[in-house]
C-alpha atoms as a PDB file:
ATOM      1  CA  UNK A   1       0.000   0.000   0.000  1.00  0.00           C
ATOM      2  CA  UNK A   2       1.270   3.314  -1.228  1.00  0.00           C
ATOM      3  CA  UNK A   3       1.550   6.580   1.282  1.00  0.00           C
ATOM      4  CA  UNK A   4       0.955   9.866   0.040  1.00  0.00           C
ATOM      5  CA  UNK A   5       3.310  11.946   1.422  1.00  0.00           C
ATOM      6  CA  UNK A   6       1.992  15.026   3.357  1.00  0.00           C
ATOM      7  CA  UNK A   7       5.054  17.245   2.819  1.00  0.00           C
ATOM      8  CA  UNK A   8       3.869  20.485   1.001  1.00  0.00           C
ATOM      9  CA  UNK A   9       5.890  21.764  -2.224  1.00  0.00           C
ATOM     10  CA  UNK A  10       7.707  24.962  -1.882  1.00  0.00           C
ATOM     11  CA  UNK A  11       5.762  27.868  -3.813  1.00  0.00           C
ATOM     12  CA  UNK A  12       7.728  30.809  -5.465  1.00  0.00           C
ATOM     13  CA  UNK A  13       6.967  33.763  -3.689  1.00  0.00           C
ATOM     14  CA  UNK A  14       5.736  36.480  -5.773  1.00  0.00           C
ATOM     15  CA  UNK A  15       6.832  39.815  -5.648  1.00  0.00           C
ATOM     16  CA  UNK A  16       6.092  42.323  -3.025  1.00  0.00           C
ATOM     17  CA  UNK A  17       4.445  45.488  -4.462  1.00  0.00           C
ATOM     18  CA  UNK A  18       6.431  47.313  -1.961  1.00  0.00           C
ATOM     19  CA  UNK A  19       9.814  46.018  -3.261  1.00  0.00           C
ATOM     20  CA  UNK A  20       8.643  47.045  -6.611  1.00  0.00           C
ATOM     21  CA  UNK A  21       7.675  50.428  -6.223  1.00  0.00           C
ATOM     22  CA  UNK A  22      10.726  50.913  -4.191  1.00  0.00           C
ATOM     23  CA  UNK A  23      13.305  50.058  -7.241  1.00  0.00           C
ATOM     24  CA  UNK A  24      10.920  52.856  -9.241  1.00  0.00           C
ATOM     25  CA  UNK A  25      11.670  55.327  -6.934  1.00  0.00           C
ATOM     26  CA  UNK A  26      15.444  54.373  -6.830  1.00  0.00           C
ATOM     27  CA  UNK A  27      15.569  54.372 -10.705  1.00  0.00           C
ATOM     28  CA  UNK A  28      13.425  57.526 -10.933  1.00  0.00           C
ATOM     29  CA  UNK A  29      15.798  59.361  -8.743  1.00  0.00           C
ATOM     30  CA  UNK A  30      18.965  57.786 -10.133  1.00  0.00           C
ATOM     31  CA  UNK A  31      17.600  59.271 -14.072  1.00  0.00           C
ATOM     32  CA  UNK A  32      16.857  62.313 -12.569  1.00  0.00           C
ATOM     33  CA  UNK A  33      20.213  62.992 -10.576  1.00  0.00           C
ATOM     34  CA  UNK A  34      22.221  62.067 -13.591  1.00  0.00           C
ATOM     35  CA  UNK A  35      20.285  64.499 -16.205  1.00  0.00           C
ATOM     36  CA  UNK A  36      20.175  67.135 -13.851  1.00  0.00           C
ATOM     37  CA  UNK A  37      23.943  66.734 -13.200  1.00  0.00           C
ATOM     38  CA  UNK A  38      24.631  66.228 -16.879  1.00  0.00           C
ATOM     39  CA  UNK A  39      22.749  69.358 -18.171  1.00  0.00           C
ATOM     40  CA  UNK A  40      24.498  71.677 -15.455  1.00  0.00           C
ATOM     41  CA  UNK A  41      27.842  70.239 -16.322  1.00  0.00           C
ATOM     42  CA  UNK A  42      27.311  70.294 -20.058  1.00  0.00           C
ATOM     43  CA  UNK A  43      26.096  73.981 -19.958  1.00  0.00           C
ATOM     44  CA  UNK A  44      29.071  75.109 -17.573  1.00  0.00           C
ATOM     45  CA  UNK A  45      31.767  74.006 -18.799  1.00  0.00           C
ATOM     46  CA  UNK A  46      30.962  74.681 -22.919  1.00  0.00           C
ATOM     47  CA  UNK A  47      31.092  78.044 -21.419  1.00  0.00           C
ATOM     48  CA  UNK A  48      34.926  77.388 -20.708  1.00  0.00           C
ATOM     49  CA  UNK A  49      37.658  77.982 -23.186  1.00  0.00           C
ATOM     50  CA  UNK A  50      38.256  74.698 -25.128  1.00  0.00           C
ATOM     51  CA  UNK A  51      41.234  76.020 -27.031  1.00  0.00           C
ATOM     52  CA  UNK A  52      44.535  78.592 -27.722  1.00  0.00           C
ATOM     53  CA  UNK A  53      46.968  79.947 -28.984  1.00  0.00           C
ATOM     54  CA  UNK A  54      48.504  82.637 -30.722  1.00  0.00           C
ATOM     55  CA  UNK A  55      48.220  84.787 -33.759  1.00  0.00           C
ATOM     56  CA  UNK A  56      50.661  87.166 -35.813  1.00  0.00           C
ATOM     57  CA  UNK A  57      49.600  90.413 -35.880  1.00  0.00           C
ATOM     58  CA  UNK A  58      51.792  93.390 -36.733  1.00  0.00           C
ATOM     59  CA  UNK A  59      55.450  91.605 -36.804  1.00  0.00           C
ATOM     60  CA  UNK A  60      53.851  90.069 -32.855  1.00  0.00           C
ATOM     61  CA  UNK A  61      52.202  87.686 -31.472  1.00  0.00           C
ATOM     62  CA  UNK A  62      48.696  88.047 -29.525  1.00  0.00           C
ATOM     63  CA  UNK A  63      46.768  85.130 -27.648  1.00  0.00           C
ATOM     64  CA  UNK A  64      43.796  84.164 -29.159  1.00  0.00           C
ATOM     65  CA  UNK A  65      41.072  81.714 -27.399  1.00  0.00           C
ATOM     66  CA  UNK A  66      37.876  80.311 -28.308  1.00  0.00           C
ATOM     67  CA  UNK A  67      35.292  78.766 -25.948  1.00  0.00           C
ATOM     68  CA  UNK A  68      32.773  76.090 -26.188  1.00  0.00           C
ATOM     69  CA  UNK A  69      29.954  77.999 -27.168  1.00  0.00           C
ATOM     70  CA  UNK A  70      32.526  79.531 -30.167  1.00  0.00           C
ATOM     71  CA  UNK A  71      33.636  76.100 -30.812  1.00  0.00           C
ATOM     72  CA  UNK A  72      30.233  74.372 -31.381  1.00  0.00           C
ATOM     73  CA  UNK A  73      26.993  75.433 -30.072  1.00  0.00           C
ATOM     74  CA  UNK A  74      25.729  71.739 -30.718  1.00  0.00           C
ATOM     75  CA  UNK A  75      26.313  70.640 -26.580  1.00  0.00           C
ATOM     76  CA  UNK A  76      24.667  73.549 -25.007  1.00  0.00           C
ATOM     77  CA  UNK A  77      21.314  73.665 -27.685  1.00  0.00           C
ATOM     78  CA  UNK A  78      21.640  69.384 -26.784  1.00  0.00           C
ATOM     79  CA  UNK A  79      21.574  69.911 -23.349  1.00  0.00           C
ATOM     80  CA  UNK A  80      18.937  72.539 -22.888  1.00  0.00           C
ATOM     81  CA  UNK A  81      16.485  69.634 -25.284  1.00  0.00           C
ATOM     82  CA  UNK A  82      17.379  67.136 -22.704  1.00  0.00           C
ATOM     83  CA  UNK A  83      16.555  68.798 -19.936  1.00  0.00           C
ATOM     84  CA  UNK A  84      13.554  69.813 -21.520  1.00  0.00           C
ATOM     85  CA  UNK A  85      13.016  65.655 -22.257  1.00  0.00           C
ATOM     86  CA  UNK A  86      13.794  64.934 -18.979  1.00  0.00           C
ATOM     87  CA  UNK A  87      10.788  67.271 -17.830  1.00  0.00           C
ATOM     88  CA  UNK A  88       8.459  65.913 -20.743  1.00  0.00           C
ATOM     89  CA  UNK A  89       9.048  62.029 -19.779  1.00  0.00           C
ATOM     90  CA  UNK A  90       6.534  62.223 -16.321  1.00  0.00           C
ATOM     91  CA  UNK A  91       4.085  64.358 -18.293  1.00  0.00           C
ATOM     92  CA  UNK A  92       3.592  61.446 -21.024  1.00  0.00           C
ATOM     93  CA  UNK A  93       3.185  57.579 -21.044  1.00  0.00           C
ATOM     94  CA  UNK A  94       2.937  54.464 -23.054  1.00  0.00           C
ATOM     95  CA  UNK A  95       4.735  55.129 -26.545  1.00  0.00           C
ATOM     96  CA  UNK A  96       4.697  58.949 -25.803  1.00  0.00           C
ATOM     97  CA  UNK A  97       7.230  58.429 -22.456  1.00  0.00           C
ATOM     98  CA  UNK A  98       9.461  56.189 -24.688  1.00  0.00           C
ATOM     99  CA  UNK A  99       9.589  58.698 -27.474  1.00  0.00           C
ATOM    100  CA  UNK A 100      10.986  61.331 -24.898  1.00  0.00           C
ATOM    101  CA  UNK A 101      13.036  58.773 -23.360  1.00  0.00           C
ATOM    102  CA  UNK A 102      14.988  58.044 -26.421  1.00  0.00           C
ATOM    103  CA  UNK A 103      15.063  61.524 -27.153  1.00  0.00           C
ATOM    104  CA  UNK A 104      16.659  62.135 -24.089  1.00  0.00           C
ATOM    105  CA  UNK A 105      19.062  59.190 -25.077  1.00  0.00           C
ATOM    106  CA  UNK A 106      19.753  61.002 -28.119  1.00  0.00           C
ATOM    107  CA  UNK A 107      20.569  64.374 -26.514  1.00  0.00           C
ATOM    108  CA  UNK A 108      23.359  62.807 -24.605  1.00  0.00           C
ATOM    109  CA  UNK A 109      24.799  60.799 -27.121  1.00  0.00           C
ATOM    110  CA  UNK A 110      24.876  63.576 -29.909  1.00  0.00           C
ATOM    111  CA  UNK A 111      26.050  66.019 -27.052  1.00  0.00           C
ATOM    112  CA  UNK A 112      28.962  63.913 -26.113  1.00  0.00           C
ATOM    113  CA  UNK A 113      30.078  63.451 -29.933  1.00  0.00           C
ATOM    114  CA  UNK A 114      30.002  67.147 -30.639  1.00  0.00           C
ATOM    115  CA  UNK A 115      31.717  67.925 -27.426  1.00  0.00           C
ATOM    116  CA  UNK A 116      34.356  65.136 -28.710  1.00  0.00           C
ATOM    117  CA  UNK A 117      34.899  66.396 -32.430  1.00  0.00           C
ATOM    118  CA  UNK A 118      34.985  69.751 -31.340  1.00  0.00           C
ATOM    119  CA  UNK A 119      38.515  68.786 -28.695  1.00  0.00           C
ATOM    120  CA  UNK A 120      40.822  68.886 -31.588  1.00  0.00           C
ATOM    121  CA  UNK A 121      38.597  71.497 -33.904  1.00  0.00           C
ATOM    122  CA  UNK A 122      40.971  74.467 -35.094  1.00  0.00           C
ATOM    123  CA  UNK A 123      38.538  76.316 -37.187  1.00  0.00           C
ATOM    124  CA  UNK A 124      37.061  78.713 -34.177  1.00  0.00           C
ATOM    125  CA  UNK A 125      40.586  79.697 -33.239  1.00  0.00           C
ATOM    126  CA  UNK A 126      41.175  80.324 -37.383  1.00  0.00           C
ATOM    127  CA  UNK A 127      38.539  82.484 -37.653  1.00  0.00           C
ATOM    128  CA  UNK A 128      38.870  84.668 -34.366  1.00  0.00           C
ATOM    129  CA  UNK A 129      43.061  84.516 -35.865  1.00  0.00           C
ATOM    130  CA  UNK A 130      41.849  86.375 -38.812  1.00  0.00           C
ATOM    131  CA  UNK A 131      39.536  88.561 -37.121  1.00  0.00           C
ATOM    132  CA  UNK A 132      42.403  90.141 -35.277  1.00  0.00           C
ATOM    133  CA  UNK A 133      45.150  90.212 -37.681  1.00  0.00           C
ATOM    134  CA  UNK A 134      42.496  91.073 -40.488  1.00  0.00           C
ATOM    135  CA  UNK A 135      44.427  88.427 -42.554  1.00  0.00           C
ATOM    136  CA  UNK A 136      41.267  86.005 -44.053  1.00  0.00           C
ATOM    137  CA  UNK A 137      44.734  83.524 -44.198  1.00  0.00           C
ATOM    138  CA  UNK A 138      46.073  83.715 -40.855  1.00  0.00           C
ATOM    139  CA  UNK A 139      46.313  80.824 -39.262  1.00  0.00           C
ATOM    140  CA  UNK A 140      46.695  80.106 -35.040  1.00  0.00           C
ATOM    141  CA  UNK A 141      50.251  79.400 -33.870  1.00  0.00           C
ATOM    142  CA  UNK A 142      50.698  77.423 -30.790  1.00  0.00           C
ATOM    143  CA  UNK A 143      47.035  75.562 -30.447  1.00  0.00           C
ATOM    144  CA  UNK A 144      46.621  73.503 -27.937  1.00  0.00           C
ATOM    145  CA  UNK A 145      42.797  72.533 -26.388  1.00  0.00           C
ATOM    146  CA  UNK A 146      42.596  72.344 -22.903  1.00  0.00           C
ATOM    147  CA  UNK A 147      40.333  69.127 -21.043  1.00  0.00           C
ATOM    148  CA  UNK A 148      36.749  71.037 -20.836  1.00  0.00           C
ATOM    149  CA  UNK A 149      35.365  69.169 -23.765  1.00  0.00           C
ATOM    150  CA  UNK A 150      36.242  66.450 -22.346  1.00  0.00           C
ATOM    151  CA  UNK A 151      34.412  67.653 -19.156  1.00  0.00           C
ATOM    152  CA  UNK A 152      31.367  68.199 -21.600  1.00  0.00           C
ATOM    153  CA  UNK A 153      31.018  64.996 -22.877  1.00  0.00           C
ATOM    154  CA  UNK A 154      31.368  63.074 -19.631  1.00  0.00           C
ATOM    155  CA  UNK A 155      27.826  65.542 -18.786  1.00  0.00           C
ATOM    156  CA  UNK A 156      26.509  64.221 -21.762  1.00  0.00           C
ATOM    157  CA  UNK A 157      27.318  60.812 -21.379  1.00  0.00           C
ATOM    158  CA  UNK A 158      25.114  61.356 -17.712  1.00  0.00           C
ATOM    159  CA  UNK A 159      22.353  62.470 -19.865  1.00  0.00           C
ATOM    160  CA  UNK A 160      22.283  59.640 -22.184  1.00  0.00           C
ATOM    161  CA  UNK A 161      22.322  57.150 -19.120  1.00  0.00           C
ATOM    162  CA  UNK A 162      19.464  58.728 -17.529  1.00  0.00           C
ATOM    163  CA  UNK A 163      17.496  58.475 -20.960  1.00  0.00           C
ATOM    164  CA  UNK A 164      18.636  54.521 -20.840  1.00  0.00           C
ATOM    165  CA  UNK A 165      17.055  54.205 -17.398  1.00  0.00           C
ATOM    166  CA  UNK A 166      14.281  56.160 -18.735  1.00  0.00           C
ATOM    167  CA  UNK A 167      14.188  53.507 -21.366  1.00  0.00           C
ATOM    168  CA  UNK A 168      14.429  50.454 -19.334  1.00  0.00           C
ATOM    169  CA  UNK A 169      12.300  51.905 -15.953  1.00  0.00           C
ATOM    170  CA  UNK A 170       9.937  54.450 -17.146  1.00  0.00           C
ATOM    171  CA  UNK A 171       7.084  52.517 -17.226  1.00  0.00           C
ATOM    172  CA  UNK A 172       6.610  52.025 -13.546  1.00  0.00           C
ATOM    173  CA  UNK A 173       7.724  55.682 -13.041  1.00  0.00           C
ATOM    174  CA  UNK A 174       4.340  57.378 -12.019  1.00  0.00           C
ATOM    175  CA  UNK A 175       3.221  60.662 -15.094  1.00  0.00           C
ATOM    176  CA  UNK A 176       2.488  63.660 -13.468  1.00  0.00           C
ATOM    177  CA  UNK A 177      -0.473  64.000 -11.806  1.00  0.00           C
ATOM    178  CA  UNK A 178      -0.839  60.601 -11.150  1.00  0.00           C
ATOM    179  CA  UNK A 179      -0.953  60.383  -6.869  1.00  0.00           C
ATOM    180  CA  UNK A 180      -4.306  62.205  -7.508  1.00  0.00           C
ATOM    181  CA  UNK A 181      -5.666  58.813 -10.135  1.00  0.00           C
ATOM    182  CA  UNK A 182      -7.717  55.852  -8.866  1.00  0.00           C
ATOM    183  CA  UNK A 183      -5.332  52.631  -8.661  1.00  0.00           C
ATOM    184  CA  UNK A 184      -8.977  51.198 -10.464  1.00  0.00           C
ATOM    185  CA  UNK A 185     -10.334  49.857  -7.627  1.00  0.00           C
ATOM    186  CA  UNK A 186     -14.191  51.562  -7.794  1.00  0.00           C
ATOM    187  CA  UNK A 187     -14.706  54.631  -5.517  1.00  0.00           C
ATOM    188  CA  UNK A 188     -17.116  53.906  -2.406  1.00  0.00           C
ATOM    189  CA  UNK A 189     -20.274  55.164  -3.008  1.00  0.00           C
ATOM    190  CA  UNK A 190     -20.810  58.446  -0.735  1.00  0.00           C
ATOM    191  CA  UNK A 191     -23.632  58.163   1.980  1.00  0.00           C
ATOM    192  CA  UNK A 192     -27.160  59.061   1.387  1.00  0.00           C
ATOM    193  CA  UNK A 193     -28.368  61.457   3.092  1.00  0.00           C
ATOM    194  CA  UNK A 194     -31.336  61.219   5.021  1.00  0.00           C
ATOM    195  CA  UNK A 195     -33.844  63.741   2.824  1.00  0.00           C
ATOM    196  CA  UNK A 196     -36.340  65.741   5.254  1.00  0.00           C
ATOM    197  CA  UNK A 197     -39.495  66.088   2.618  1.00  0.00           C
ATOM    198  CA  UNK A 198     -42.520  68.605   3.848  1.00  0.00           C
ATOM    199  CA  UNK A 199     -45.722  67.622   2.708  1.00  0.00           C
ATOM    200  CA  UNK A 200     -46.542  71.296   3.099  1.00  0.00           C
ATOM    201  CA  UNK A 201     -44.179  71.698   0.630  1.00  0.00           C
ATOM    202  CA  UNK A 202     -45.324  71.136  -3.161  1.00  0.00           C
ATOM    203  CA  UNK A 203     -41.714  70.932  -4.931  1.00  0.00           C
ATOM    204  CA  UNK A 204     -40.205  68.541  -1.365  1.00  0.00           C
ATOM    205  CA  UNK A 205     -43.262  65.895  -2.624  1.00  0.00           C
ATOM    206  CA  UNK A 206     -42.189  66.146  -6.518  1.00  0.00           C
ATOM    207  CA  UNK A 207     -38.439  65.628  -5.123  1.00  0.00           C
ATOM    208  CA  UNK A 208     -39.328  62.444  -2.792  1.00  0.00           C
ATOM    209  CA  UNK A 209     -41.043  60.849  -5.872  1.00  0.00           C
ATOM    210  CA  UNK A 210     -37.934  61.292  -8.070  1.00  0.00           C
ATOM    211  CA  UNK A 211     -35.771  59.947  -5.372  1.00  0.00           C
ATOM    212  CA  UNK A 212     -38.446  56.705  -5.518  1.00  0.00           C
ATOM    213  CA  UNK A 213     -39.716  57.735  -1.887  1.00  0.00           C
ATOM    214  CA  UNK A 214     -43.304  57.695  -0.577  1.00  0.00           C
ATOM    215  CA  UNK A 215     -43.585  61.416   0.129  1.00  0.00           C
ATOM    216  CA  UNK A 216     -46.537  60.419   2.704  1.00  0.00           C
ATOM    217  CA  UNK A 217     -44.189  57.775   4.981  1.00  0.00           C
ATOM    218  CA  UNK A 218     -43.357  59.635   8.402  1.00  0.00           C
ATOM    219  CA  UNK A 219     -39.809  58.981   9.823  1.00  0.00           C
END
Protein backbone atom coordinates (compact mmCIF):
# COMPACT_ATOMS: atom_id res chain seq x y z
CA UNK A 1 0.00 0.00 0.00
CA UNK A 2 1.27 3.31 -1.23
CA UNK A 3 1.55 6.58 1.28
CA UNK A 4 0.96 9.87 0.04
CA UNK A 5 3.31 11.95 1.42
CA UNK A 6 1.99 15.03 3.36
CA UNK A 7 5.05 17.24 2.82
CA UNK A 8 3.87 20.49 1.00
CA UNK A 9 5.89 21.76 -2.22
CA UNK A 10 7.71 24.96 -1.88
CA UNK A 11 5.76 27.87 -3.81
CA UNK A 12 7.73 30.81 -5.47
CA UNK A 13 6.97 33.76 -3.69
CA UNK A 14 5.74 36.48 -5.77
CA UNK A 15 6.83 39.82 -5.65
CA UNK A 16 6.09 42.32 -3.02
CA UNK A 17 4.44 45.49 -4.46
CA UNK A 18 6.43 47.31 -1.96
CA UNK A 19 9.81 46.02 -3.26
CA UNK A 20 8.64 47.04 -6.61
CA UNK A 21 7.68 50.43 -6.22
CA UNK A 22 10.73 50.91 -4.19
CA UNK A 23 13.31 50.06 -7.24
CA UNK A 24 10.92 52.86 -9.24
CA UNK A 25 11.67 55.33 -6.93
CA UNK A 26 15.44 54.37 -6.83
CA UNK A 27 15.57 54.37 -10.71
CA UNK A 28 13.43 57.53 -10.93
CA UNK A 29 15.80 59.36 -8.74
CA UNK A 30 18.96 57.79 -10.13
CA UNK A 31 17.60 59.27 -14.07
CA UNK A 32 16.86 62.31 -12.57
CA UNK A 33 20.21 62.99 -10.58
CA UNK A 34 22.22 62.07 -13.59
CA UNK A 35 20.29 64.50 -16.20
CA UNK A 36 20.17 67.13 -13.85
CA UNK A 37 23.94 66.73 -13.20
CA UNK A 38 24.63 66.23 -16.88
CA UNK A 39 22.75 69.36 -18.17
CA UNK A 40 24.50 71.68 -15.45
CA UNK A 41 27.84 70.24 -16.32
CA UNK A 42 27.31 70.29 -20.06
CA UNK A 43 26.10 73.98 -19.96
CA UNK A 44 29.07 75.11 -17.57
CA UNK A 45 31.77 74.01 -18.80
CA UNK A 46 30.96 74.68 -22.92
CA UNK A 47 31.09 78.04 -21.42
CA UNK A 48 34.93 77.39 -20.71
CA UNK A 49 37.66 77.98 -23.19
CA UNK A 50 38.26 74.70 -25.13
CA UNK A 51 41.23 76.02 -27.03
CA UNK A 52 44.53 78.59 -27.72
CA UNK A 53 46.97 79.95 -28.98
CA UNK A 54 48.50 82.64 -30.72
CA UNK A 55 48.22 84.79 -33.76
CA UNK A 56 50.66 87.17 -35.81
CA UNK A 57 49.60 90.41 -35.88
CA UNK A 58 51.79 93.39 -36.73
CA UNK A 59 55.45 91.60 -36.80
CA UNK A 60 53.85 90.07 -32.85
CA UNK A 61 52.20 87.69 -31.47
CA UNK A 62 48.70 88.05 -29.53
CA UNK A 63 46.77 85.13 -27.65
CA UNK A 64 43.80 84.16 -29.16
CA UNK A 65 41.07 81.71 -27.40
CA UNK A 66 37.88 80.31 -28.31
CA UNK A 67 35.29 78.77 -25.95
CA UNK A 68 32.77 76.09 -26.19
CA UNK A 69 29.95 78.00 -27.17
CA UNK A 70 32.53 79.53 -30.17
CA UNK A 71 33.64 76.10 -30.81
CA UNK A 72 30.23 74.37 -31.38
CA UNK A 73 26.99 75.43 -30.07
CA UNK A 74 25.73 71.74 -30.72
CA UNK A 75 26.31 70.64 -26.58
CA UNK A 76 24.67 73.55 -25.01
CA UNK A 77 21.31 73.67 -27.68
CA UNK A 78 21.64 69.38 -26.78
CA UNK A 79 21.57 69.91 -23.35
CA UNK A 80 18.94 72.54 -22.89
CA UNK A 81 16.49 69.63 -25.28
CA UNK A 82 17.38 67.14 -22.70
CA UNK A 83 16.55 68.80 -19.94
CA UNK A 84 13.55 69.81 -21.52
CA UNK A 85 13.02 65.65 -22.26
CA UNK A 86 13.79 64.93 -18.98
CA UNK A 87 10.79 67.27 -17.83
CA UNK A 88 8.46 65.91 -20.74
CA UNK A 89 9.05 62.03 -19.78
CA UNK A 90 6.53 62.22 -16.32
CA UNK A 91 4.08 64.36 -18.29
CA UNK A 92 3.59 61.45 -21.02
CA UNK A 93 3.19 57.58 -21.04
CA UNK A 94 2.94 54.46 -23.05
CA UNK A 95 4.73 55.13 -26.54
CA UNK A 96 4.70 58.95 -25.80
CA UNK A 97 7.23 58.43 -22.46
CA UNK A 98 9.46 56.19 -24.69
CA UNK A 99 9.59 58.70 -27.47
CA UNK A 100 10.99 61.33 -24.90
CA UNK A 101 13.04 58.77 -23.36
CA UNK A 102 14.99 58.04 -26.42
CA UNK A 103 15.06 61.52 -27.15
CA UNK A 104 16.66 62.14 -24.09
CA UNK A 105 19.06 59.19 -25.08
CA UNK A 106 19.75 61.00 -28.12
CA UNK A 107 20.57 64.37 -26.51
CA UNK A 108 23.36 62.81 -24.60
CA UNK A 109 24.80 60.80 -27.12
CA UNK A 110 24.88 63.58 -29.91
CA UNK A 111 26.05 66.02 -27.05
CA UNK A 112 28.96 63.91 -26.11
CA UNK A 113 30.08 63.45 -29.93
CA UNK A 114 30.00 67.15 -30.64
CA UNK A 115 31.72 67.93 -27.43
CA UNK A 116 34.36 65.14 -28.71
CA UNK A 117 34.90 66.40 -32.43
CA UNK A 118 34.99 69.75 -31.34
CA UNK A 119 38.52 68.79 -28.70
CA UNK A 120 40.82 68.89 -31.59
CA UNK A 121 38.60 71.50 -33.90
CA UNK A 122 40.97 74.47 -35.09
CA UNK A 123 38.54 76.32 -37.19
CA UNK A 124 37.06 78.71 -34.18
CA UNK A 125 40.59 79.70 -33.24
CA UNK A 126 41.17 80.32 -37.38
CA UNK A 127 38.54 82.48 -37.65
CA UNK A 128 38.87 84.67 -34.37
CA UNK A 129 43.06 84.52 -35.86
CA UNK A 130 41.85 86.37 -38.81
CA UNK A 131 39.54 88.56 -37.12
CA UNK A 132 42.40 90.14 -35.28
CA UNK A 133 45.15 90.21 -37.68
CA UNK A 134 42.50 91.07 -40.49
CA UNK A 135 44.43 88.43 -42.55
CA UNK A 136 41.27 86.01 -44.05
CA UNK A 137 44.73 83.52 -44.20
CA UNK A 138 46.07 83.72 -40.86
CA UNK A 139 46.31 80.82 -39.26
CA UNK A 140 46.70 80.11 -35.04
CA UNK A 141 50.25 79.40 -33.87
CA UNK A 142 50.70 77.42 -30.79
CA UNK A 143 47.04 75.56 -30.45
CA UNK A 144 46.62 73.50 -27.94
CA UNK A 145 42.80 72.53 -26.39
CA UNK A 146 42.60 72.34 -22.90
CA UNK A 147 40.33 69.13 -21.04
CA UNK A 148 36.75 71.04 -20.84
CA UNK A 149 35.37 69.17 -23.76
CA UNK A 150 36.24 66.45 -22.35
CA UNK A 151 34.41 67.65 -19.16
CA UNK A 152 31.37 68.20 -21.60
CA UNK A 153 31.02 65.00 -22.88
CA UNK A 154 31.37 63.07 -19.63
CA UNK A 155 27.83 65.54 -18.79
CA UNK A 156 26.51 64.22 -21.76
CA UNK A 157 27.32 60.81 -21.38
CA UNK A 158 25.11 61.36 -17.71
CA UNK A 159 22.35 62.47 -19.86
CA UNK A 160 22.28 59.64 -22.18
CA UNK A 161 22.32 57.15 -19.12
CA UNK A 162 19.46 58.73 -17.53
CA UNK A 163 17.50 58.47 -20.96
CA UNK A 164 18.64 54.52 -20.84
CA UNK A 165 17.06 54.20 -17.40
CA UNK A 166 14.28 56.16 -18.74
CA UNK A 167 14.19 53.51 -21.37
CA UNK A 168 14.43 50.45 -19.33
CA UNK A 169 12.30 51.91 -15.95
CA UNK A 170 9.94 54.45 -17.15
CA UNK A 171 7.08 52.52 -17.23
CA UNK A 172 6.61 52.03 -13.55
CA UNK A 173 7.72 55.68 -13.04
CA UNK A 174 4.34 57.38 -12.02
CA UNK A 175 3.22 60.66 -15.09
CA UNK A 176 2.49 63.66 -13.47
CA UNK A 177 -0.47 64.00 -11.81
CA UNK A 178 -0.84 60.60 -11.15
CA UNK A 179 -0.95 60.38 -6.87
CA UNK A 180 -4.31 62.20 -7.51
CA UNK A 181 -5.67 58.81 -10.13
CA UNK A 182 -7.72 55.85 -8.87
CA UNK A 183 -5.33 52.63 -8.66
CA UNK A 184 -8.98 51.20 -10.46
CA UNK A 185 -10.33 49.86 -7.63
CA UNK A 186 -14.19 51.56 -7.79
CA UNK A 187 -14.71 54.63 -5.52
CA UNK A 188 -17.12 53.91 -2.41
CA UNK A 189 -20.27 55.16 -3.01
CA UNK A 190 -20.81 58.45 -0.74
CA UNK A 191 -23.63 58.16 1.98
CA UNK A 192 -27.16 59.06 1.39
CA UNK A 193 -28.37 61.46 3.09
CA UNK A 194 -31.34 61.22 5.02
CA UNK A 195 -33.84 63.74 2.82
CA UNK A 196 -36.34 65.74 5.25
CA UNK A 197 -39.49 66.09 2.62
CA UNK A 198 -42.52 68.61 3.85
CA UNK A 199 -45.72 67.62 2.71
CA UNK A 200 -46.54 71.30 3.10
CA UNK A 201 -44.18 71.70 0.63
CA UNK A 202 -45.32 71.14 -3.16
CA UNK A 203 -41.71 70.93 -4.93
CA UNK A 204 -40.21 68.54 -1.36
CA UNK A 205 -43.26 65.90 -2.62
CA UNK A 206 -42.19 66.15 -6.52
CA UNK A 207 -38.44 65.63 -5.12
CA UNK A 208 -39.33 62.44 -2.79
CA UNK A 209 -41.04 60.85 -5.87
CA UNK A 210 -37.93 61.29 -8.07
CA UNK A 211 -35.77 59.95 -5.37
CA UNK A 212 -38.45 56.70 -5.52
CA UNK A 213 -39.72 57.73 -1.89
CA UNK A 214 -43.30 57.69 -0.58
CA UNK A 215 -43.59 61.42 0.13
CA UNK A 216 -46.54 60.42 2.70
CA UNK A 217 -44.19 57.78 4.98
CA UNK A 218 -43.36 59.64 8.40
CA UNK A 219 -39.81 58.98 9.82
Amino acid sequence: MGYVSAVPVPQPRAARPGAASSGARRSLAAALLLGALGSTVVLLSAGQIWAEGTAAVGGGTVPVEADGGTVTGVPTALAVVGLAALVAVFAVRRTGRALVSGLLALSGAGAAAAAVLGAGDSSALDAEAARISGNTAAAVDGLSHTAWPYVTAGGALLILIAGLFALRFGKSWPAMGGRYERSGAPRPARRATAATTDPDRPEDLWKALDRGEDPTHGG
